[in-house]
N, C-alpha and C. Protein backbone atom coordinates (compact mmCIF):
# COMPACT_ATOMS: atom_id res chain seq x y z
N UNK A 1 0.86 -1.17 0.00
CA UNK A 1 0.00 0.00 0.00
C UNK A 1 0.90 1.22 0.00
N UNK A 2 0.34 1.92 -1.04
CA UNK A 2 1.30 3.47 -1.14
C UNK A 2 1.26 3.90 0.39
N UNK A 3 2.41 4.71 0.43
CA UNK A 3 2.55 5.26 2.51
C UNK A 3 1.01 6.74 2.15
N UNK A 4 1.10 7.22 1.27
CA UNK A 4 -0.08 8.85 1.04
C UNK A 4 -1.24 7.85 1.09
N UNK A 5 -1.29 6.76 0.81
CA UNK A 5 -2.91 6.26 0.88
C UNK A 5 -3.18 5.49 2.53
N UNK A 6 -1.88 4.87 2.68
CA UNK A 6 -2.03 4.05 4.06
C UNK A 6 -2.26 5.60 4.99
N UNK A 7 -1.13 6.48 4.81
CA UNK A 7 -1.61 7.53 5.37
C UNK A 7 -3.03 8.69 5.78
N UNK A 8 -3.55 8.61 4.73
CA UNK A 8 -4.48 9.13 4.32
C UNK A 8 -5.89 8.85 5.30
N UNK A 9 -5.72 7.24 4.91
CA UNK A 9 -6.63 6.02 5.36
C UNK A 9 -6.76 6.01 7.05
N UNK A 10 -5.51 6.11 7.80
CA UNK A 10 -5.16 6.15 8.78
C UNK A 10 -6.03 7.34 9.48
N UNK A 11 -5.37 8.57 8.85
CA UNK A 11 -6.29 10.22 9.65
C UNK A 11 -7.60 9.86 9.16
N UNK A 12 -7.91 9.07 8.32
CA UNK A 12 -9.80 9.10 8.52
C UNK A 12 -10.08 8.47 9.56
N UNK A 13 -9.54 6.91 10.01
CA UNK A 13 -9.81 5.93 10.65
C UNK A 13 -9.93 7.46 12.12
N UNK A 14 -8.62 8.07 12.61
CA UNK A 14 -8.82 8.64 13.85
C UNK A 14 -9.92 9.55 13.61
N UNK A 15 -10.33 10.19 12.71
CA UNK A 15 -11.37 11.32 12.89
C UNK A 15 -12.35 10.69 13.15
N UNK A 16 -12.48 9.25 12.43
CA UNK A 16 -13.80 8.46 12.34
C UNK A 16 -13.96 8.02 14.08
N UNK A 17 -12.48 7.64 14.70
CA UNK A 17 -13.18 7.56 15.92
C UNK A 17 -13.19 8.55 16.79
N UNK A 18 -12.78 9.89 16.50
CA UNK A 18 -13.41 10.81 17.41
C UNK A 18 -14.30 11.08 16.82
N UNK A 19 -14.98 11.25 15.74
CA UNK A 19 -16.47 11.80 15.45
C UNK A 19 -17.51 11.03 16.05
N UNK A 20 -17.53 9.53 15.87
CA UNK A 20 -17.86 8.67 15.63
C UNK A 20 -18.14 7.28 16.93
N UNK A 21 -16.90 7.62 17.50
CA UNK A 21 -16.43 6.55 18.39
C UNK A 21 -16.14 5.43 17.79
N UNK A 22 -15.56 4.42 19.10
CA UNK A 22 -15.39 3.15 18.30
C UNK A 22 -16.23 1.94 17.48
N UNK A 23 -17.25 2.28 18.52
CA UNK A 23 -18.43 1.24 17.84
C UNK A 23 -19.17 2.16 15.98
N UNK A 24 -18.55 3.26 15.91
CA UNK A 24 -18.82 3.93 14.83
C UNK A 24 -18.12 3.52 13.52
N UNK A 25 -16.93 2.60 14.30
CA UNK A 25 -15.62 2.46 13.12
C UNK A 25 -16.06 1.41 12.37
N UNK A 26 -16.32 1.96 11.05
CA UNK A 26 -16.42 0.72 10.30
C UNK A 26 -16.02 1.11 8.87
N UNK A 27 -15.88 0.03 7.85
CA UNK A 27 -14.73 0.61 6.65
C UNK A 27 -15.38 1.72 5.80
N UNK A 28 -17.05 1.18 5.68
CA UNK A 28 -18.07 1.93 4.82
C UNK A 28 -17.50 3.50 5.31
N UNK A 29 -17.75 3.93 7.17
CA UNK A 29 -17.51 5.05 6.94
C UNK A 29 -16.54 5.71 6.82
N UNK A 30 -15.00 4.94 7.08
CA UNK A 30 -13.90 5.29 6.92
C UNK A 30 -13.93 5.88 5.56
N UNK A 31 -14.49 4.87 4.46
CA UNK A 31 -14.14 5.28 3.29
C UNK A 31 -14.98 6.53 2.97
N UNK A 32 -16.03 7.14 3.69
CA UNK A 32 -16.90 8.09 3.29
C UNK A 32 -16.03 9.51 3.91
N UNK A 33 -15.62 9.19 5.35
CA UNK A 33 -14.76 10.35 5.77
C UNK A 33 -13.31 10.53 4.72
N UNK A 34 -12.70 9.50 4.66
CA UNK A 34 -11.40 9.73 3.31
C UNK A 34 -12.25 10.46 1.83
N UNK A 35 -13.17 10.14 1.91
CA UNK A 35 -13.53 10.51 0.67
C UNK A 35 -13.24 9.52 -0.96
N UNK A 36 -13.31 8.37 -0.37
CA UNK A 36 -13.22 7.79 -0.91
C UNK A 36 -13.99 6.52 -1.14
N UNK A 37 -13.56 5.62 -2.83
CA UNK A 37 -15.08 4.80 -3.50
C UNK A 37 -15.11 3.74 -2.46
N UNK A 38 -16.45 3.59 -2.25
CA UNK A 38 -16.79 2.22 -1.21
C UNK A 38 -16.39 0.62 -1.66
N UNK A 39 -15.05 0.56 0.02
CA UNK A 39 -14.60 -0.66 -0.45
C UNK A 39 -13.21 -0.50 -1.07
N UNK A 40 -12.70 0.64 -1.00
CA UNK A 40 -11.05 0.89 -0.80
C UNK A 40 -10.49 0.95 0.37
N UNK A 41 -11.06 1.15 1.56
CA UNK A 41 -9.96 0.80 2.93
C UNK A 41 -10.30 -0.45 3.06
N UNK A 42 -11.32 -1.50 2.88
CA UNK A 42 -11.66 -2.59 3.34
C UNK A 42 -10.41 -3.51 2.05
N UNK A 43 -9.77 -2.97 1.18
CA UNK A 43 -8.89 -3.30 0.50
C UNK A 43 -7.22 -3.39 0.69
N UNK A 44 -7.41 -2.03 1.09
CA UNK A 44 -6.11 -2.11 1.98
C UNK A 44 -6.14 -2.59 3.42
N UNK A 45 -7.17 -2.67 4.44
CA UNK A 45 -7.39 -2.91 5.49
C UNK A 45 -8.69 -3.87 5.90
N UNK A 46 -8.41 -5.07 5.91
CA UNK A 46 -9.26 -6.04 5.59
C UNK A 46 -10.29 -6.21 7.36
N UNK A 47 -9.59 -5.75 7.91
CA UNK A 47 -10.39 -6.25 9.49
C UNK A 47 -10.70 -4.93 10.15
N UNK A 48 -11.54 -4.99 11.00
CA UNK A 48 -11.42 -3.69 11.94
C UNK A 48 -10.30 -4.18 12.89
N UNK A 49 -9.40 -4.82 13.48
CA UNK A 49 -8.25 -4.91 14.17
C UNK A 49 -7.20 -4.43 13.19
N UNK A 50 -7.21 -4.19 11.73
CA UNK A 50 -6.16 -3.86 10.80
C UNK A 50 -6.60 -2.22 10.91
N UNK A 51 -7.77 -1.85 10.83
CA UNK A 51 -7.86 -0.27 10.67
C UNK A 51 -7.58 0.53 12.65
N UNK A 52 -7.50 -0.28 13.55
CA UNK A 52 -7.27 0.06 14.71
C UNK A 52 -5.69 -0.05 14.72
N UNK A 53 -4.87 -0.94 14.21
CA UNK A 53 -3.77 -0.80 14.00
C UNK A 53 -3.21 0.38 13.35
N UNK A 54 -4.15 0.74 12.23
CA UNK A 54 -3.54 1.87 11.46
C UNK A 54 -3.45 2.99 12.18
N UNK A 55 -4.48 3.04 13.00
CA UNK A 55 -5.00 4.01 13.64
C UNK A 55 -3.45 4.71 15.11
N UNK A 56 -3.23 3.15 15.10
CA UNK A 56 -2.68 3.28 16.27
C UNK A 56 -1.20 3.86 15.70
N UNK A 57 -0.67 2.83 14.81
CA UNK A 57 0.61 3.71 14.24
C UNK A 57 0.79 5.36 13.80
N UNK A 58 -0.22 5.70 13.23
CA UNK A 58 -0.47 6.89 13.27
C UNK A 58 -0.58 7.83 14.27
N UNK A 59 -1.13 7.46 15.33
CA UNK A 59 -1.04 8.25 16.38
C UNK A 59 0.41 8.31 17.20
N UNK A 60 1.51 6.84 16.94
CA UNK A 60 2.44 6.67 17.01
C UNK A 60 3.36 7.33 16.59
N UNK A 61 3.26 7.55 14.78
CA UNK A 61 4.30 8.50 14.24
C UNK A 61 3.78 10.04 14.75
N UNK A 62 2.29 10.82 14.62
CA UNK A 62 2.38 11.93 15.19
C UNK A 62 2.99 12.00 16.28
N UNK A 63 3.58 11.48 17.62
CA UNK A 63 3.60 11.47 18.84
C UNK A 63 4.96 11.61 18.80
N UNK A 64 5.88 10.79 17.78
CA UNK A 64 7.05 11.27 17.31
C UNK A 64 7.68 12.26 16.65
N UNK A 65 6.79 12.83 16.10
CA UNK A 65 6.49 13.81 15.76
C UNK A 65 6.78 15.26 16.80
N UNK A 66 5.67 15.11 17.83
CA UNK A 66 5.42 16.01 18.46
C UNK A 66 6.52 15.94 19.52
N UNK A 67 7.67 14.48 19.92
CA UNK A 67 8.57 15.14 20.57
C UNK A 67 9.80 16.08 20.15
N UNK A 68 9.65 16.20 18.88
CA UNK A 68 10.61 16.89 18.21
C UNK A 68 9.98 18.27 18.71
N UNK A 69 8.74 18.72 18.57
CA UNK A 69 8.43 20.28 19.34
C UNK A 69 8.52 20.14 20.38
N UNK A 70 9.01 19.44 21.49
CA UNK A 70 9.49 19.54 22.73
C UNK A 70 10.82 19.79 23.29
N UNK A 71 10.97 20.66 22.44
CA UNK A 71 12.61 21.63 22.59
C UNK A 71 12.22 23.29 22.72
N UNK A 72 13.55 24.04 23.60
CA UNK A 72 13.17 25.55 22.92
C UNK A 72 12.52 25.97 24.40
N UNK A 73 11.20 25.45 24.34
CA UNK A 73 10.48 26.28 25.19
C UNK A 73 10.77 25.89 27.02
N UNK A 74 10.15 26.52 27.92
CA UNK A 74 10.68 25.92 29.52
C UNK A 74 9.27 25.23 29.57
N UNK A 75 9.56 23.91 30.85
CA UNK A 75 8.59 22.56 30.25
C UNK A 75 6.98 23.40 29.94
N UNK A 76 6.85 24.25 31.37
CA UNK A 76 5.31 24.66 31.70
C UNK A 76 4.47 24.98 30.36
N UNK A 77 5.34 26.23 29.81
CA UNK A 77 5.20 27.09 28.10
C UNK A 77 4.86 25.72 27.70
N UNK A 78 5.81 24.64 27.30
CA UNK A 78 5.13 23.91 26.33
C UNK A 78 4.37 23.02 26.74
N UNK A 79 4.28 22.88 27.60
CA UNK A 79 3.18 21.73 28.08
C UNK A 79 1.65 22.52 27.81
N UNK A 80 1.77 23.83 28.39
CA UNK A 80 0.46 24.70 28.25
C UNK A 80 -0.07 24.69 26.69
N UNK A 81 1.22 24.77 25.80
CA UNK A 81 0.57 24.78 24.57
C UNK A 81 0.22 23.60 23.45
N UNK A 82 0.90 22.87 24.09
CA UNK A 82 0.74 21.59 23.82
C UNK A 82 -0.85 20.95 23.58
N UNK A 83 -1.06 21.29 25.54
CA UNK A 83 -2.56 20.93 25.69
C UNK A 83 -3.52 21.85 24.82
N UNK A 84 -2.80 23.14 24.86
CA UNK A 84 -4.39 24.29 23.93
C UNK A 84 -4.61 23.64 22.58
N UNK A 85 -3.36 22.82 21.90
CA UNK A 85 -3.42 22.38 20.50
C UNK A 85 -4.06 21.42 20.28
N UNK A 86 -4.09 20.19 21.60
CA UNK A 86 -4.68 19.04 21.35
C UNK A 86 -6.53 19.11 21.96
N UNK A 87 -6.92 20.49 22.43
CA UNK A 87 -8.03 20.42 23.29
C UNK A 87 -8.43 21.23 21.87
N UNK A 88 -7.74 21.85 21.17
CA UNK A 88 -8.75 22.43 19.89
C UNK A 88 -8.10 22.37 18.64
N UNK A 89 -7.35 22.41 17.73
CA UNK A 89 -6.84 22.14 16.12
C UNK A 89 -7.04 20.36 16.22
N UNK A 90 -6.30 19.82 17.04
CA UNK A 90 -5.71 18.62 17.35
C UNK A 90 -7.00 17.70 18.02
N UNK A 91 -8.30 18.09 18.32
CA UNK A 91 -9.00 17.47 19.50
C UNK A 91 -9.03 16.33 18.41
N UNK A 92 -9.44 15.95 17.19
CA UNK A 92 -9.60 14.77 16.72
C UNK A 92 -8.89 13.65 17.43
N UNK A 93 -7.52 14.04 16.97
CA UNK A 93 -6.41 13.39 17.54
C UNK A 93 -6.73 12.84 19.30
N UNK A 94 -6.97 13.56 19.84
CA UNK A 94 -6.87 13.72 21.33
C UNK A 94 -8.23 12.73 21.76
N UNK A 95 -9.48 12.63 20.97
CA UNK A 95 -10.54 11.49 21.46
C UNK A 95 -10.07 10.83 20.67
N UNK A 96 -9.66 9.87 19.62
CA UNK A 96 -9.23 8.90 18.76
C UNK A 96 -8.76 8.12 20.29
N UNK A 97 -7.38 8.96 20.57
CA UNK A 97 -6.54 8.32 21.42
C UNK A 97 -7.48 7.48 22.74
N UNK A 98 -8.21 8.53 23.31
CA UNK A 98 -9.15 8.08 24.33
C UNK A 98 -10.50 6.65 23.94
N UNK A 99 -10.37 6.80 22.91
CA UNK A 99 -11.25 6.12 22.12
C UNK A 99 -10.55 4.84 22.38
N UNK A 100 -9.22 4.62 21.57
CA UNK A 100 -8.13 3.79 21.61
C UNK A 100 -8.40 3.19 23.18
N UNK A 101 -7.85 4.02 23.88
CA UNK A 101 -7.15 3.54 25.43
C UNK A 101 -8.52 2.60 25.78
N UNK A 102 -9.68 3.22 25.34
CA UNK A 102 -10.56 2.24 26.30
C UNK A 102 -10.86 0.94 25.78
N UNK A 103 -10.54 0.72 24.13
CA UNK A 103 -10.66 -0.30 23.22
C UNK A 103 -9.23 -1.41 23.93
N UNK A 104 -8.19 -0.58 24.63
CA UNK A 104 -6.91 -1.42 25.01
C UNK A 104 -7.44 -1.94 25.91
N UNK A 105 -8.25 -1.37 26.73
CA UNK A 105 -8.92 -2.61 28.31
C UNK A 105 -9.22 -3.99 28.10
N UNK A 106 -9.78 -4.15 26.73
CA UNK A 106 -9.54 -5.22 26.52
C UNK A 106 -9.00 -6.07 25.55
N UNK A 107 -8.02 -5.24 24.92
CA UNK A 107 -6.89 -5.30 23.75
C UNK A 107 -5.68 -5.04 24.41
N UNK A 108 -4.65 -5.88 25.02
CA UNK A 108 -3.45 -5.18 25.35
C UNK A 108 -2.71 -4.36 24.34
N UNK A 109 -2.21 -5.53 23.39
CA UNK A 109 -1.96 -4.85 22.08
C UNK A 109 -1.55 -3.29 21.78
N UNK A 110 -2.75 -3.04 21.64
CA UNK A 110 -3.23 -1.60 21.83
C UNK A 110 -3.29 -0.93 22.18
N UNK A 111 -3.35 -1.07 23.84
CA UNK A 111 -2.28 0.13 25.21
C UNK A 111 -1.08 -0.32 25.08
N UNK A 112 -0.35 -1.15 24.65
CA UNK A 112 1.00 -1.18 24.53
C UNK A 112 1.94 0.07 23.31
N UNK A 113 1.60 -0.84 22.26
CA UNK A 113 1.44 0.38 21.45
C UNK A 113 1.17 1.89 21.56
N UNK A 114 0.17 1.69 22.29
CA UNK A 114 0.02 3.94 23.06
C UNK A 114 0.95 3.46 23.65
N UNK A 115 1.70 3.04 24.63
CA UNK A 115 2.19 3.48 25.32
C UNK A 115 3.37 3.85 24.90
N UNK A 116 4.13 3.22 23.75
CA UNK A 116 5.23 3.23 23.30
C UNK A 116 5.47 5.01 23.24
N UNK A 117 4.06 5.37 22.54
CA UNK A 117 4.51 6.86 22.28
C UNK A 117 4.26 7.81 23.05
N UNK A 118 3.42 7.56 24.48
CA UNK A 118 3.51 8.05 25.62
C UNK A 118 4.94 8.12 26.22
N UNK A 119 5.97 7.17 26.26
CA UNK A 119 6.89 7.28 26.63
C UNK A 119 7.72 7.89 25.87
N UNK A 120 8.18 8.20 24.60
CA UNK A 120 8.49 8.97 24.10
C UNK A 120 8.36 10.59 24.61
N UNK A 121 7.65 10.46 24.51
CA UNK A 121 7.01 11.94 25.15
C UNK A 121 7.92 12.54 26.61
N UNK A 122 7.73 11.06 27.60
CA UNK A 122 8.12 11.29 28.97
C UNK A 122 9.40 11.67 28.80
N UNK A 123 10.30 10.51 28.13
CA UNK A 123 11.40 10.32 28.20
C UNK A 123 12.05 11.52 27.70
N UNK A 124 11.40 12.26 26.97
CA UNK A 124 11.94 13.73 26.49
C UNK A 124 11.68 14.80 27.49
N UNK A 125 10.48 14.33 27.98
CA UNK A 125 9.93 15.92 28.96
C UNK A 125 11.32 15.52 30.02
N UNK A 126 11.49 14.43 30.46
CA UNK A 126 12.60 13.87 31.73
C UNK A 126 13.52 14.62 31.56
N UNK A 127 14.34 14.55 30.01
CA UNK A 127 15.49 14.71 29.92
C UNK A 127 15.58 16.18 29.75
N UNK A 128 15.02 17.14 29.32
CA UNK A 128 14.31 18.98 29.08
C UNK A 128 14.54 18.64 30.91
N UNK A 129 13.86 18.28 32.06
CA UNK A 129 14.01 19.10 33.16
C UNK A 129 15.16 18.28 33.80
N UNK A 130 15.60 17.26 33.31
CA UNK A 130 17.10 17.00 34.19
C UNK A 130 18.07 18.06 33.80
N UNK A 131 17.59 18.35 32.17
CA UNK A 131 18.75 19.67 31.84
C UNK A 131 18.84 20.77 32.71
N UNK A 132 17.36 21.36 32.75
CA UNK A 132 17.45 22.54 34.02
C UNK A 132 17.18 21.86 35.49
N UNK A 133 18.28 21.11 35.46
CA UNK A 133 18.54 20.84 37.04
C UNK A 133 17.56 19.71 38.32
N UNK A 134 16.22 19.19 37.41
CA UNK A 134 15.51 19.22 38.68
C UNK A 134 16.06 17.52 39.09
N UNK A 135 16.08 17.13 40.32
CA UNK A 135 16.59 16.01 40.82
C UNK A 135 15.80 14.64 40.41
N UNK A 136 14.36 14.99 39.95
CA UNK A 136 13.86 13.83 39.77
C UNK A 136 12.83 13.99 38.64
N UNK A 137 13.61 14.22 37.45
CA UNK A 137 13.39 14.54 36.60
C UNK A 137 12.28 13.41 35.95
N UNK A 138 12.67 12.19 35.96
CA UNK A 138 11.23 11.20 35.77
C UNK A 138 10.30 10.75 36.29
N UNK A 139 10.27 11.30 38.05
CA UNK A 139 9.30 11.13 38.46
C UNK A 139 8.36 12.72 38.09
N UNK A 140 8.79 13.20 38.17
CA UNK A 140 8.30 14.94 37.85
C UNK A 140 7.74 14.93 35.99
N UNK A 141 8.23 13.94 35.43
CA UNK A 141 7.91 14.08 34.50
C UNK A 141 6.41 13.30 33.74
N UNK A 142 6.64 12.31 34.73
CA UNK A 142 5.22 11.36 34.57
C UNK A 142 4.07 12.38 35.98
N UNK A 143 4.67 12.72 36.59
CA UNK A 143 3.51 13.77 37.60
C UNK A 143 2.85 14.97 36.68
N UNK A 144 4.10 15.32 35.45
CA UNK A 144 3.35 16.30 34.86
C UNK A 144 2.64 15.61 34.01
N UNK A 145 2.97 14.67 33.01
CA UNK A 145 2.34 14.19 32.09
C UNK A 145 0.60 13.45 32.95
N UNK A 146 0.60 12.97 34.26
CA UNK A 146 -0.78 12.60 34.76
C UNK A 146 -1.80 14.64 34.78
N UNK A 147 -1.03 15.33 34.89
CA UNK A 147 -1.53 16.57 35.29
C UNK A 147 -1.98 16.98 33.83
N UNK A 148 -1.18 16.59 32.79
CA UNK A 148 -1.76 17.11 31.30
C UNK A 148 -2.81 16.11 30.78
N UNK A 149 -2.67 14.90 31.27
CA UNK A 149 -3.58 14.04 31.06
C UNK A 149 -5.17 14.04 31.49
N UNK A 150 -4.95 14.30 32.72
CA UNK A 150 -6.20 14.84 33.31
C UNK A 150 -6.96 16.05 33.10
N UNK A 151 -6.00 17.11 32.71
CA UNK A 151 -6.77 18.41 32.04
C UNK A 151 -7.77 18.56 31.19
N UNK A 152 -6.62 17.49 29.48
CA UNK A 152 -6.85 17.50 28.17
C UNK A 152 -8.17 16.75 28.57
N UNK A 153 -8.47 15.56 29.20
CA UNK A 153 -9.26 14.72 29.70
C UNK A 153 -10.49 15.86 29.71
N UNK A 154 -10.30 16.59 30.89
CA UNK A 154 -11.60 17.39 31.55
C UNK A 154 -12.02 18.07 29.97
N UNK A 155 -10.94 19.16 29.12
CA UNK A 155 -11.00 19.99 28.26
C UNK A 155 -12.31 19.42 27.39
N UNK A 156 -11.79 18.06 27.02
CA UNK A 156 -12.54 17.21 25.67
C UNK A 156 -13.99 16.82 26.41
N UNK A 157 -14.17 16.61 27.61
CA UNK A 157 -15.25 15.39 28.23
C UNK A 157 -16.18 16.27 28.53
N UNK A 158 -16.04 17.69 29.27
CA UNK A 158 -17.26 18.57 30.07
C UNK A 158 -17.17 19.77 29.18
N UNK A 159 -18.26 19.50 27.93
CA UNK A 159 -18.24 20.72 27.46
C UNK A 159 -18.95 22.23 28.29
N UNK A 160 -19.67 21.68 29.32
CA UNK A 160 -20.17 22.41 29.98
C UNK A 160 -19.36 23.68 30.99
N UNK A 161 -18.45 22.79 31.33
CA UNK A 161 -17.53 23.62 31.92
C UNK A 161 -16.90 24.91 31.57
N UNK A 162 -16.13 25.80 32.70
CA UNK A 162 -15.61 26.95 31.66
C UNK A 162 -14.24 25.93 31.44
N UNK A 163 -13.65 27.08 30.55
CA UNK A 163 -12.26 26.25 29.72
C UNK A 163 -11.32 27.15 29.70
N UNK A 164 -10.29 26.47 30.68
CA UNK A 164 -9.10 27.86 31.15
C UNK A 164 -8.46 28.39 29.41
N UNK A 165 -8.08 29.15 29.95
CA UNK A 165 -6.80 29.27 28.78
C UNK A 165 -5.57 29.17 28.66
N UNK A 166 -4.63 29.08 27.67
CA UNK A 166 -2.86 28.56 27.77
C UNK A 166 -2.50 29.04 29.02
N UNK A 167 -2.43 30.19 29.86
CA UNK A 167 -1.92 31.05 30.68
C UNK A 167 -2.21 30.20 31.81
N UNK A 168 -3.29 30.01 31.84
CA UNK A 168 -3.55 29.31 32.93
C UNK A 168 -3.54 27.84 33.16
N UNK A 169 -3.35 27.04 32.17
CA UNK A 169 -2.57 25.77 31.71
C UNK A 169 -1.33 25.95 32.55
N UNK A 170 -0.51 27.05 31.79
CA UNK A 170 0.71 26.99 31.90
C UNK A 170 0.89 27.30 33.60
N UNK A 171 0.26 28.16 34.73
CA UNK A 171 0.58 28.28 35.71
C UNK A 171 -0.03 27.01 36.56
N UNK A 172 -0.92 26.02 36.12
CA UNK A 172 -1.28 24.72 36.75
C UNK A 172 0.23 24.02 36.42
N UNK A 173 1.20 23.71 35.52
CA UNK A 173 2.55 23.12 35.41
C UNK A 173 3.60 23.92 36.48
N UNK A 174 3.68 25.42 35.69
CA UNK A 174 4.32 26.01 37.17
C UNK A 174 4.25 25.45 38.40
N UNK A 175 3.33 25.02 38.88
CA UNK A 175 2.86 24.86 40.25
C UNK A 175 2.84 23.63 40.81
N UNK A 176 2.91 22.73 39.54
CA UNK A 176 3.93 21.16 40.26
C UNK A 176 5.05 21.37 40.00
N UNK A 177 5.57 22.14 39.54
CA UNK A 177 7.26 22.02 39.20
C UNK A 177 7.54 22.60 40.51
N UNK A 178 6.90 24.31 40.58
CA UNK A 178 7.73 24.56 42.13
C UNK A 178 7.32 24.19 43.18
N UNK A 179 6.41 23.48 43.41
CA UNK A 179 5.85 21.98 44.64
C UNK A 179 6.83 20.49 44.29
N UNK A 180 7.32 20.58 43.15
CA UNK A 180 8.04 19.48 43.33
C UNK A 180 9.71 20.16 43.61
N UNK A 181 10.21 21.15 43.19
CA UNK A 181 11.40 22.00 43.61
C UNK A 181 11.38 21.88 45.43
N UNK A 182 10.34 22.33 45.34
CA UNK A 182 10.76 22.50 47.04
C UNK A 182 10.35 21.45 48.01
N UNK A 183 9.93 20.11 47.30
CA UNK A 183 10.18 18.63 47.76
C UNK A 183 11.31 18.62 47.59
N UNK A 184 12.04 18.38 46.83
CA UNK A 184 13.13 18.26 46.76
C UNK A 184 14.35 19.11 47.84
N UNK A 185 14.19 20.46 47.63
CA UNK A 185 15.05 20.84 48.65
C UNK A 185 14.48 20.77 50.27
N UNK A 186 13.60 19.75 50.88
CA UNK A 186 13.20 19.49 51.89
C UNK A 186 14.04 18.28 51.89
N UNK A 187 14.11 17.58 50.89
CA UNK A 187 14.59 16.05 51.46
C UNK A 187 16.10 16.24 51.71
């Protein structure tokens, strides 16, 4: 399969399951969101465990992707903007994934795979705050990543709610970093 069509095929499969959800995923509408003739993803992608795969690599290579923009900025800045991108340009992306995680409860497979590129992620945010100094740079780094997790979480789930903005993203990170700074200089 050409990589622009496996590709292609793939960002429908995730829009299809954030529009859609999972029980929504099926090839008919994959091929209607790609825009394409009925009975070309079921060609390249013969099972719904083959289009959840696609799904998943894709969210894999973006994620690799996105640790490359995890340079430059100090963690809070990018973590804040991180989340504003994935709670609105990016939200597709951001329920696919959630979509995913709950399909892994009973697919290991499939939280394994996320996880691969969850750790990616960590393993970069770790190494950004061991640079500026902090002592426990991977535990601080999975404390922030549960703190962005839970946000993006609230952002996507309660539309009802109000909905902070970057600024204030960014001073919820501030505020485990210097709660975890001054754990540290206690111990």
């Amino acid at each position: 399969m050409g990589t622009d069509r496996r590709t292609h095929i793939a960002d429908a499969v995730i829009e299809t399951l954030a529009r859609a959800g999972s029980r929504g995923l099926t090839h008919r509408t994959v091929d209607d969101v790609a825009g394409l003739p009925r009975g070309s993803t079921s060609y390249y992608l013969r099972t719904r465990a083959a289009l959840v795969a696609a799904a998943v690599d894709r969210l894999a290579e973006l994620d690799a992707t996105a640790v490359h923009a995890l340079t430059g900025e100090r963690p809070a800045e990018k973590l804040a903007r991180v989340l504003d991108q994935l709670r609105s340009s990016d939200s597709d992306r951001s329920l696919a994934r959630y979509e995913l995680a709950l399909e892994a409860v009973r697919r290991p497979e499939i939280g394994a795979a996320l996880e691969a590129g969850r750790r990616q992620i960590r393993h970069a945010l770790a190494d950004q705050l061991a640079d500026e100094g902090a002592a426990d740079a991977d535990d601080l780094a999975g404390d922030l990543m549960a703190l962005f997790d839970g946000l993006l979480f609230r952002e996507l789930t309660a539309p009802a709610a109000r909905h902070p903005g970057r600024e204030e993203f960014r001073r919820a990170f501030d505020r485990m970093l210097a709660n975890s700074a001054r754990r540290v200089a206690r111990s």
